[in-house]
PDB file of N, CA and C in Angstrom:
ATOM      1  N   UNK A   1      85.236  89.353  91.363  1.00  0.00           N
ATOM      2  CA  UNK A   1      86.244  89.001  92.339  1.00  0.00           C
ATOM      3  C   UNK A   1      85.853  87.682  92.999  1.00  0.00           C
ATOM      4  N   UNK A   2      86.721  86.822  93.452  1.00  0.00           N
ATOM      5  CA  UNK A   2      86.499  85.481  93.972  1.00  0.00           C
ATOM      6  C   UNK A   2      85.979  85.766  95.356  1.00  0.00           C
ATOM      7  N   UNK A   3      84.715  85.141  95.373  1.00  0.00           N
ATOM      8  CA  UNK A   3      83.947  84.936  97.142  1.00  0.00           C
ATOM      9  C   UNK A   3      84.786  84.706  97.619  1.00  0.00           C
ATOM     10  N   UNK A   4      86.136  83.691  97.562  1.00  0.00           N
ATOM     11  CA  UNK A   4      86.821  83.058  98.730  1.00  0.00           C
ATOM     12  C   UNK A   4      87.765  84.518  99.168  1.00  0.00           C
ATOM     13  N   UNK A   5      87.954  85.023  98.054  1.00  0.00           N
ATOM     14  CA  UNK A   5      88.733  86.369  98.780  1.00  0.00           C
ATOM     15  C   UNK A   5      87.911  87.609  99.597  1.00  0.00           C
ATOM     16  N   UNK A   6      86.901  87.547  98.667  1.00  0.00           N
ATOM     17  CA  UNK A   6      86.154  88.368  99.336  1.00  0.00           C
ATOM     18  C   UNK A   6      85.357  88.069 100.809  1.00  0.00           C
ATOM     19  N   UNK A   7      85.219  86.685 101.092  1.00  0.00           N
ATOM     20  CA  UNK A   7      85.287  85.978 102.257  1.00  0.00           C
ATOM     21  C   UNK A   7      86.490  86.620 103.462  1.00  0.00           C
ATOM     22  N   UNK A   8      87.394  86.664 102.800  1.00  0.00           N
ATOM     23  CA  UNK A   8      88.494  86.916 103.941  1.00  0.00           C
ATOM     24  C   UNK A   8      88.810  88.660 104.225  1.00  0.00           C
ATOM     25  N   UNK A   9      88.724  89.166 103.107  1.00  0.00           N
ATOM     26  CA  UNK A   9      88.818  90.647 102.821  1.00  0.00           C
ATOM     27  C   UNK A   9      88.179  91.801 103.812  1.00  0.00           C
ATOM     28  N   UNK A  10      89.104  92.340 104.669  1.00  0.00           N
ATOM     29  CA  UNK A  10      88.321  93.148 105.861  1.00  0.00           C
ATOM     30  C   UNK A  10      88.834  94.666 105.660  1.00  0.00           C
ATOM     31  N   UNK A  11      88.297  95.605 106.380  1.00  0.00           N
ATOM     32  CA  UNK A  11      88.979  97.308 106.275  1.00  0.00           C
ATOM     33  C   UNK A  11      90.310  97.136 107.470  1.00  0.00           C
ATOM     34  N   UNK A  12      91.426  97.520 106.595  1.00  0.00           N
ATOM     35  CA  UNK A  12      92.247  97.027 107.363  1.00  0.00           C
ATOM     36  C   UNK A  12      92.324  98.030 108.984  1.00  0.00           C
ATOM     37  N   UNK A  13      91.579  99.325 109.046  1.00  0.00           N
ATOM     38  CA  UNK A  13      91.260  99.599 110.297  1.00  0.00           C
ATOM     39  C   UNK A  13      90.274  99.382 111.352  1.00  0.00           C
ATOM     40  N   UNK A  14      88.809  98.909 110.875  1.00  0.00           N
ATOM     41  CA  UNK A  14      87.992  99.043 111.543  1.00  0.00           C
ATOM     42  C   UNK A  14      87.747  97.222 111.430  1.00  0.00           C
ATOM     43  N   UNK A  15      88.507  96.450 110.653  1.00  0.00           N
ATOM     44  CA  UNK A  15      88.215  94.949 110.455  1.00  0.00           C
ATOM     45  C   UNK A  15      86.592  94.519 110.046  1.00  0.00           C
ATOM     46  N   UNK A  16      85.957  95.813 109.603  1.00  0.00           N
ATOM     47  CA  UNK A  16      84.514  95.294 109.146  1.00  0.00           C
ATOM     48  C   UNK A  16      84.759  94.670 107.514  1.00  0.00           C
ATOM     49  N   UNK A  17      83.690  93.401 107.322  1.00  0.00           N
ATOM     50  CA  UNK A  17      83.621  93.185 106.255  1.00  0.00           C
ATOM     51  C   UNK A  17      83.386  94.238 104.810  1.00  0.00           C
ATOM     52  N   UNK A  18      84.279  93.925 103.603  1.00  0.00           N
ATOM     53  CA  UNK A  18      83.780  94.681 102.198  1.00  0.00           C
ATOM     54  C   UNK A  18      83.049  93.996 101.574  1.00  0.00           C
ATOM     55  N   UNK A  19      82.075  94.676 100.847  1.00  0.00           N
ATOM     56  CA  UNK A  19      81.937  93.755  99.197  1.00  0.00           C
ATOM     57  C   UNK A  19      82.181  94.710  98.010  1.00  0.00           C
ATOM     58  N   UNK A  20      81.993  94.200  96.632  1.00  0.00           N
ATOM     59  CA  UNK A  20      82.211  94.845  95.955  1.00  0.00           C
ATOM     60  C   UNK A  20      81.050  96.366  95.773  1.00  0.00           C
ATOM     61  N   UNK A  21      81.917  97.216  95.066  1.00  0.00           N
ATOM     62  CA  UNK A  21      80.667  98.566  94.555  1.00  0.00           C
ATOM     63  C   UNK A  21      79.688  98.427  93.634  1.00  0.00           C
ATOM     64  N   UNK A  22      78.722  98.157  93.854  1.00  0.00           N
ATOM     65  CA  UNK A  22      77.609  97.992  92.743  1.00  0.00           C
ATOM     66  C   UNK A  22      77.953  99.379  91.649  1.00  0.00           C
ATOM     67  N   UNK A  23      77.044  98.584  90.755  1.00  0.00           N
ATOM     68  CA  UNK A  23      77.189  99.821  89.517  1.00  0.00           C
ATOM     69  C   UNK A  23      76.761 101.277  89.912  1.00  0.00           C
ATOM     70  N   UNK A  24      75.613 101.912  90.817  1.00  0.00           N
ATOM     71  CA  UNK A  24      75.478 103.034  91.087  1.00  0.00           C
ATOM     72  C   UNK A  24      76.415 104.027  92.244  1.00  0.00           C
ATOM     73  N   UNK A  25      76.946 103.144  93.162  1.00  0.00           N
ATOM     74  CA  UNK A  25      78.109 103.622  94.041  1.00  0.00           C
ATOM     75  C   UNK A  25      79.251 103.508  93.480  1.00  0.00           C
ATOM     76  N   UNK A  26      79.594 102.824  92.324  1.00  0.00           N
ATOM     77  CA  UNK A  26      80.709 103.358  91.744  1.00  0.00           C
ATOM     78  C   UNK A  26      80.822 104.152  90.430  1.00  0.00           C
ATOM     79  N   UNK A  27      79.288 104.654  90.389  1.00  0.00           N
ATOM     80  CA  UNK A  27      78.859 105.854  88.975  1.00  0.00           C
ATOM     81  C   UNK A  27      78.798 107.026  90.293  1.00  0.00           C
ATOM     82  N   UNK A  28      78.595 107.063  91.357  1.00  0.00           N
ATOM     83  CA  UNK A  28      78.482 108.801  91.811  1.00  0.00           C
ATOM     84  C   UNK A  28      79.588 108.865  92.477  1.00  0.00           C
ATOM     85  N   UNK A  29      80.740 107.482  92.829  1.00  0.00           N
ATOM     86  CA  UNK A  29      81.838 107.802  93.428  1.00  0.00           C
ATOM     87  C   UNK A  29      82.800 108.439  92.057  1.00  0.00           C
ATOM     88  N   UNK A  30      82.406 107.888  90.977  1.00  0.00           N
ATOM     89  CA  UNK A  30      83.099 108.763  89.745  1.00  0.00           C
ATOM     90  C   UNK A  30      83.295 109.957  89.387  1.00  0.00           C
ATOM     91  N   UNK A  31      81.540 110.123  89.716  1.00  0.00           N
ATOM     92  CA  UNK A  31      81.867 111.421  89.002  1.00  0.00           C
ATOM     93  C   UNK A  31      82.159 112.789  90.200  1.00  0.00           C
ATOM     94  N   UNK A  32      81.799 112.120  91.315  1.00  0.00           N
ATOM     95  CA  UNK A  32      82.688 113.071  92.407  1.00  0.00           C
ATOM     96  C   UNK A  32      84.243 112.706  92.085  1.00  0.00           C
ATOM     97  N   UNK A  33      85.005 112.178  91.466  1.00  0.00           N
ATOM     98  CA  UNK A  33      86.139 112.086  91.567  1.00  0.00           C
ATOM     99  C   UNK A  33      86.410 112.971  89.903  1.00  0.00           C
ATOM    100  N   UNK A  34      85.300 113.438  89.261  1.00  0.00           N
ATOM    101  CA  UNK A  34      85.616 113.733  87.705  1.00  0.00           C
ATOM    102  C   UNK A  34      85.412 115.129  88.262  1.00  0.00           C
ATOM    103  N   UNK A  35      84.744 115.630  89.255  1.00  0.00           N
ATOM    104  CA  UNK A  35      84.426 116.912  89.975  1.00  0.00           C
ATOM    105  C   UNK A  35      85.931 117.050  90.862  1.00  0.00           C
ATOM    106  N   UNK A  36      86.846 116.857  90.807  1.00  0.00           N
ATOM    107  CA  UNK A  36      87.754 116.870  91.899  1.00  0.00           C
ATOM    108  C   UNK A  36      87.076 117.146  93.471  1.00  0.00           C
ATOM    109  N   UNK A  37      85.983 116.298  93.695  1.00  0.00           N
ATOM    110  CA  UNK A  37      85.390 116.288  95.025  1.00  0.00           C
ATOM    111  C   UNK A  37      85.935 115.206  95.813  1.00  0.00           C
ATOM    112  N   UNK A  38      87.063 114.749  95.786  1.00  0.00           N
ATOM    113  CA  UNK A  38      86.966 113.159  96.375  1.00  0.00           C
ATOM    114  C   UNK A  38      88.651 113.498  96.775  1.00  0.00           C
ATOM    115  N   UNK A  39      89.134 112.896  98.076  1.00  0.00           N
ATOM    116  CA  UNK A  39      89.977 112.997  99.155  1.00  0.00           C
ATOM    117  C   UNK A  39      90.112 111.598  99.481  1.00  0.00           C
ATOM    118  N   UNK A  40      91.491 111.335  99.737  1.00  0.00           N
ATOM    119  CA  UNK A  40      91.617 110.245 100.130  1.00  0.00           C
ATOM    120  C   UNK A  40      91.847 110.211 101.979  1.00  0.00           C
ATOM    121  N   UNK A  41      91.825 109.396 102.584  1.00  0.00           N
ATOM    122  CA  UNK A  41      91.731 109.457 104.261  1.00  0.00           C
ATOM    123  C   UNK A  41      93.100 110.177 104.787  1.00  0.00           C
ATOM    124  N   UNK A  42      93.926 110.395 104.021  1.00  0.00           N
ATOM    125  CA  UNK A  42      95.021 111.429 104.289  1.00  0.00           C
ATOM    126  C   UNK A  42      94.657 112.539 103.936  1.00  0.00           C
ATOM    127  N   UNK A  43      94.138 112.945 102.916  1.00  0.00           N
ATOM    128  CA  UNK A  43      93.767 114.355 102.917  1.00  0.00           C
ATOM    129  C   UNK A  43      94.173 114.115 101.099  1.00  0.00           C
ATOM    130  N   UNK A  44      94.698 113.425 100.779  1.00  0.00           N
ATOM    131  CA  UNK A  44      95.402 113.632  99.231  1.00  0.00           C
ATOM    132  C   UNK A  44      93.973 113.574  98.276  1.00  0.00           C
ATOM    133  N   UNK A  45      93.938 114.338  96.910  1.00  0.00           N
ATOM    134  CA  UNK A  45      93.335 114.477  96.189  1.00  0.00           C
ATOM    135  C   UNK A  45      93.319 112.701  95.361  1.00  0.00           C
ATOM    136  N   UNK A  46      91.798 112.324  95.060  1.00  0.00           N
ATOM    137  CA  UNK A  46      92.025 111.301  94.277  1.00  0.00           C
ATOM    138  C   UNK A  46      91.498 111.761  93.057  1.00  0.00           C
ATOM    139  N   UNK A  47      92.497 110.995  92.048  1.00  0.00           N
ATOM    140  CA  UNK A  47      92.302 111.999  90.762  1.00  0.00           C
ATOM    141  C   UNK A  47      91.629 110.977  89.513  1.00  0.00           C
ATOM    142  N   UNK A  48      91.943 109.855  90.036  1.00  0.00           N
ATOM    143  CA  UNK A  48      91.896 108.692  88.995  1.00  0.00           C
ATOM    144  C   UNK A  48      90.540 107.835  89.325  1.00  0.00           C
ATOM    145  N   UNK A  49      89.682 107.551  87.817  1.00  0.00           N
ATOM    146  CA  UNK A  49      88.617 107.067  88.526  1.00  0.00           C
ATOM    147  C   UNK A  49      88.900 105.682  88.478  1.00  0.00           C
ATOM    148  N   UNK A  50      87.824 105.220  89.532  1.00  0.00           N
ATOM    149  CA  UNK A  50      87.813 103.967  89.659  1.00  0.00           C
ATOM    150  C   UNK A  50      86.919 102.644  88.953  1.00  0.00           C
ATOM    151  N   UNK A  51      87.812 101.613  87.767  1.00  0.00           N
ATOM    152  CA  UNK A  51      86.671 100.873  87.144  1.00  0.00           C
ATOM    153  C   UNK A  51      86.272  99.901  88.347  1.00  0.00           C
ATOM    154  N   UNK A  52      86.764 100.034  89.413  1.00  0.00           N
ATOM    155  CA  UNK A  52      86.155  98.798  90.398  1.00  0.00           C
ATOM    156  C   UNK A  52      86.646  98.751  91.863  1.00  0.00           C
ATOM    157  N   UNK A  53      85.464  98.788  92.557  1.00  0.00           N
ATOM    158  CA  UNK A  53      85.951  98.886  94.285  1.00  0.00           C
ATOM    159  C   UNK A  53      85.293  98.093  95.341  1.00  0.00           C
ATOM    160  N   UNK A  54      86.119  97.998  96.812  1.00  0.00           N
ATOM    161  CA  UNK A  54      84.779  97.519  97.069  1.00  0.00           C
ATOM    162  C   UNK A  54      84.747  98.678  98.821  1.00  0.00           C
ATOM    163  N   UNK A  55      83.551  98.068  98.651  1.00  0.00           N
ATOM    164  CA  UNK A  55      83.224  99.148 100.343  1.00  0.00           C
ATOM    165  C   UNK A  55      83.031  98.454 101.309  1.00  0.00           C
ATOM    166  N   UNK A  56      83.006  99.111 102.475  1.00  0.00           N
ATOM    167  CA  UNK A  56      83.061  97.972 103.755  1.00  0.00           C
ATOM    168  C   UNK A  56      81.352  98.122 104.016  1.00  0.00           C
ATOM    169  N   UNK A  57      80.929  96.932 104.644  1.00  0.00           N
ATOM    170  CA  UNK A  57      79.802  96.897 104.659  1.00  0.00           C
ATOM    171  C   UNK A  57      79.023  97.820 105.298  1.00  0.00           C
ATOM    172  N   UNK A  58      79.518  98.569 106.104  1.00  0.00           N
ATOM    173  CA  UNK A  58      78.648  99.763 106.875  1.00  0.00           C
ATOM    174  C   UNK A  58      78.943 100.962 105.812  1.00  0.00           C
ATOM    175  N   UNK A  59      79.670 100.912 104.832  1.00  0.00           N
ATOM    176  CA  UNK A  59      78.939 101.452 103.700  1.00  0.00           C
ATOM    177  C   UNK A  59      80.281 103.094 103.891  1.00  0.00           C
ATOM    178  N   UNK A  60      81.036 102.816 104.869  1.00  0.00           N
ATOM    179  CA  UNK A  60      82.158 103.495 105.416  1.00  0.00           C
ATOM    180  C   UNK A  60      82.941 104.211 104.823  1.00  0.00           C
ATOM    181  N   UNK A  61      84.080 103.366 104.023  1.00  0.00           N
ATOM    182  CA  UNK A  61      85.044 103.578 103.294  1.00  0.00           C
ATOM    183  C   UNK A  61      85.504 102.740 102.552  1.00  0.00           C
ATOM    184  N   UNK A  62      85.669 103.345 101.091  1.00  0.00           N
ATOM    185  CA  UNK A  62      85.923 102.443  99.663  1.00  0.00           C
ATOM    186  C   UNK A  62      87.340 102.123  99.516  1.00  0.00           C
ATOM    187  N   UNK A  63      87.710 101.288  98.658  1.00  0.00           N
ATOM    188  CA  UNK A  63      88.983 100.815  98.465  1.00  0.00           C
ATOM    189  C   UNK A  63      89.115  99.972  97.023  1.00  0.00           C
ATOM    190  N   UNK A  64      90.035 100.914  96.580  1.00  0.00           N
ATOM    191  CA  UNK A  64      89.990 100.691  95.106  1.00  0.00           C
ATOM    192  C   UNK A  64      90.272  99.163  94.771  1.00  0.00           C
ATOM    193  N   UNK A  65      90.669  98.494  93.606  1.00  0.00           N
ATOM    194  CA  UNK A  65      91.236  97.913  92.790  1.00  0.00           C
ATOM    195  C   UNK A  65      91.489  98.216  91.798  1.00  0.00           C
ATOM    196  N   UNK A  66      93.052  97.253  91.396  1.00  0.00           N
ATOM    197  CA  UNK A  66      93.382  97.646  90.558  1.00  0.00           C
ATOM    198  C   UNK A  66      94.114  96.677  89.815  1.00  0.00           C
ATOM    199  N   UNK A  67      93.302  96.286  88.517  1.00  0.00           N
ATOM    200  CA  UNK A  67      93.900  94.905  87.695  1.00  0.00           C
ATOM    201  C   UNK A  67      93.442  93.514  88.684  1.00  0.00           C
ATOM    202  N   UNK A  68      92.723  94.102  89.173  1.00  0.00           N
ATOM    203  CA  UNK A  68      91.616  92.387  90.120  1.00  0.00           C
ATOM    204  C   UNK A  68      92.651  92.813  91.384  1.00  0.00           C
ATOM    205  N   UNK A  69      93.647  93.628  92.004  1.00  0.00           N
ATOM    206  CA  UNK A  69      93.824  93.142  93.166  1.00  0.00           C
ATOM    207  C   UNK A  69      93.351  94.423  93.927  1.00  0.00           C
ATOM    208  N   UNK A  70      92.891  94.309  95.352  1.00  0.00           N
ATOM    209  CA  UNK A  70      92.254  95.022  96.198  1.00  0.00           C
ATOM    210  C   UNK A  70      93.429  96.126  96.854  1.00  0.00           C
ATOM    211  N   UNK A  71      93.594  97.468  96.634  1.00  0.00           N
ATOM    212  CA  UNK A  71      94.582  98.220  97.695  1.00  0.00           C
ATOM    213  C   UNK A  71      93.893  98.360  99.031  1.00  0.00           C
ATOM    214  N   UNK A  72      94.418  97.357  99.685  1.00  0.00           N
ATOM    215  CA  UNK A  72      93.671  97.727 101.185  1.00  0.00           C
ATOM    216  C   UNK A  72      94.263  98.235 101.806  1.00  0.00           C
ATOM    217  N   UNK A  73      95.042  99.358 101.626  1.00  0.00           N
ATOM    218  CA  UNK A  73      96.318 100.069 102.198  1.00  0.00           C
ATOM    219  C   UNK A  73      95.392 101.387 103.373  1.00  0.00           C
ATOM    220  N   UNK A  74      95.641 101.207 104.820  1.00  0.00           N
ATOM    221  CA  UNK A  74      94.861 102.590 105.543  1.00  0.00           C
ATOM    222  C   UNK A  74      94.462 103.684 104.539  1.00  0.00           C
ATOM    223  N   UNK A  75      95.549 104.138 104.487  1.00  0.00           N
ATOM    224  CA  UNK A  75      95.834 105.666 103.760  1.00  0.00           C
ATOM    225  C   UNK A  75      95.064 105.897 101.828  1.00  0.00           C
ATOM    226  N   UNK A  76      94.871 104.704 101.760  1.00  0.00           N
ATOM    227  CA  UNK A  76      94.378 104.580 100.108  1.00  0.00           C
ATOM    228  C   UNK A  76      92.541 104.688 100.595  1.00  0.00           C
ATOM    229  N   UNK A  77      91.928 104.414 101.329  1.00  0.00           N
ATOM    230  CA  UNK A  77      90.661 104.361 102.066  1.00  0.00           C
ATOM    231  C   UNK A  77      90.004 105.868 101.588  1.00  0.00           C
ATOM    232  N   UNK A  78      88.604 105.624 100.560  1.00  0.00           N
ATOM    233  CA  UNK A  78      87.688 107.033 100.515  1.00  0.00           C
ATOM    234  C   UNK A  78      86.923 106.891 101.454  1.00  0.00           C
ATOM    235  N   UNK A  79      86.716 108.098 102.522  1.00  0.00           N
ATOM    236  CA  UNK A  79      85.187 107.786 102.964  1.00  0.00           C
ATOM    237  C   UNK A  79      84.262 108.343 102.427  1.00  0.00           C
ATOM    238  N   UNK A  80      82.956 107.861 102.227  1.00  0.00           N
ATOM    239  CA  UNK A  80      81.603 107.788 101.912  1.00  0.00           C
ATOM    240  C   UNK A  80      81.109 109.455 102.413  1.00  0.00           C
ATOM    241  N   UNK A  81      81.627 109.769 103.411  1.00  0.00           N
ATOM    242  CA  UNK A  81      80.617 110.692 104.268  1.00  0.00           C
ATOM    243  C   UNK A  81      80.945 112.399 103.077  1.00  0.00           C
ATOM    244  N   UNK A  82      81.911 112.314 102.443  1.00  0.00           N
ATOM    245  CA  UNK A  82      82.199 113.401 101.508  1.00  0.00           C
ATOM    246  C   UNK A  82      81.500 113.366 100.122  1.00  0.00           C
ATOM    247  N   UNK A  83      80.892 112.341  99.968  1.00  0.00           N
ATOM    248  CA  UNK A  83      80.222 112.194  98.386  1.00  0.00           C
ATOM    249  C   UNK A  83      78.333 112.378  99.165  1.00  0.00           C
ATOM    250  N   UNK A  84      78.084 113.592  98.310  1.00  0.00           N
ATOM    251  CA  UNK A  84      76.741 114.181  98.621  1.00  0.00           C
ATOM    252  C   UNK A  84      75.962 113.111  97.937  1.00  0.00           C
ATOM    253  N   UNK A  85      75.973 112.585  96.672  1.00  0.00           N
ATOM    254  CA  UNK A  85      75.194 112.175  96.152  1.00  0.00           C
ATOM    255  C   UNK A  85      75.629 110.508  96.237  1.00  0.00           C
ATOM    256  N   UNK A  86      76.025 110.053  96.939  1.00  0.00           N
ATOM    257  CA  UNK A  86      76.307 108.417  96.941  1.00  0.00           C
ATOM    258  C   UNK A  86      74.949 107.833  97.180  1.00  0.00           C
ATOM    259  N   UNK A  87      74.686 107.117  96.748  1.00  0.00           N
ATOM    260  CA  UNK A  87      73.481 105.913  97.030  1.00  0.00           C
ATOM    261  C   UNK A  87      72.724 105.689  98.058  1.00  0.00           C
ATOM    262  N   UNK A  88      71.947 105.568  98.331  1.00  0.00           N
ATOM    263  CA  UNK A  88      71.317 105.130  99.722  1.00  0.00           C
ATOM    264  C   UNK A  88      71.719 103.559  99.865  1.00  0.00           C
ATOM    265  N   UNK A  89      71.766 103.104 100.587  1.00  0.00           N
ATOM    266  CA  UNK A  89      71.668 101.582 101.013  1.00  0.00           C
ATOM    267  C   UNK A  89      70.416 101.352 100.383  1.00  0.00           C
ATOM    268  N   UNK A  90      70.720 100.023  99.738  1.00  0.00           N
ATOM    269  CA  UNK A  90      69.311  99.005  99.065  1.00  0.00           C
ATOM    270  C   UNK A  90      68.569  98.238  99.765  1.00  0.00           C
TER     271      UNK A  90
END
């Protein structure tokens, strides 16, 4: 994804910066989503995995893409705090 976007790119509720999902936060956000473990911030089941996301920097809540563009839509927002096995911070 282009720095200059990702430069500007914020959570559209909390306005903290994203970056993209490294390869291991978006291998255990998978396979909680291949487990039907994964909820979207409305409550809706997410069913579809994701080849690419990015997270807000406090590590909060993910936000897909799709075909290079970012859904930064409230309601499209995973949070982090439901996936047991997500990553530690590096």
């Amino acid at each position: 994804m282009d720095k200059r976007l990702l430069d500007i790119l914020c959570c559209p509720v909390s306005k903290t910066p994203v970056r993209p999902l490294n390869s291991s936060e978006l291998h255990a956000l998978n396979q909680a989503i291949d487990a039907g473990q994964v909820v979207n911030v409305v409550g809706s089941s997410v069913q579809t995995r994701l080849g690419e996301g990015l997270i807000t920097v406090d590590r909060k809540v993910v936000y897909r893409v799709e075909d290079g563009i970012p859904v930064m839509l409230p309601e499209e927002g995973i949070g982090t705090t439901q996936l047991n096995d997500f990553p530690a911070q590096a």
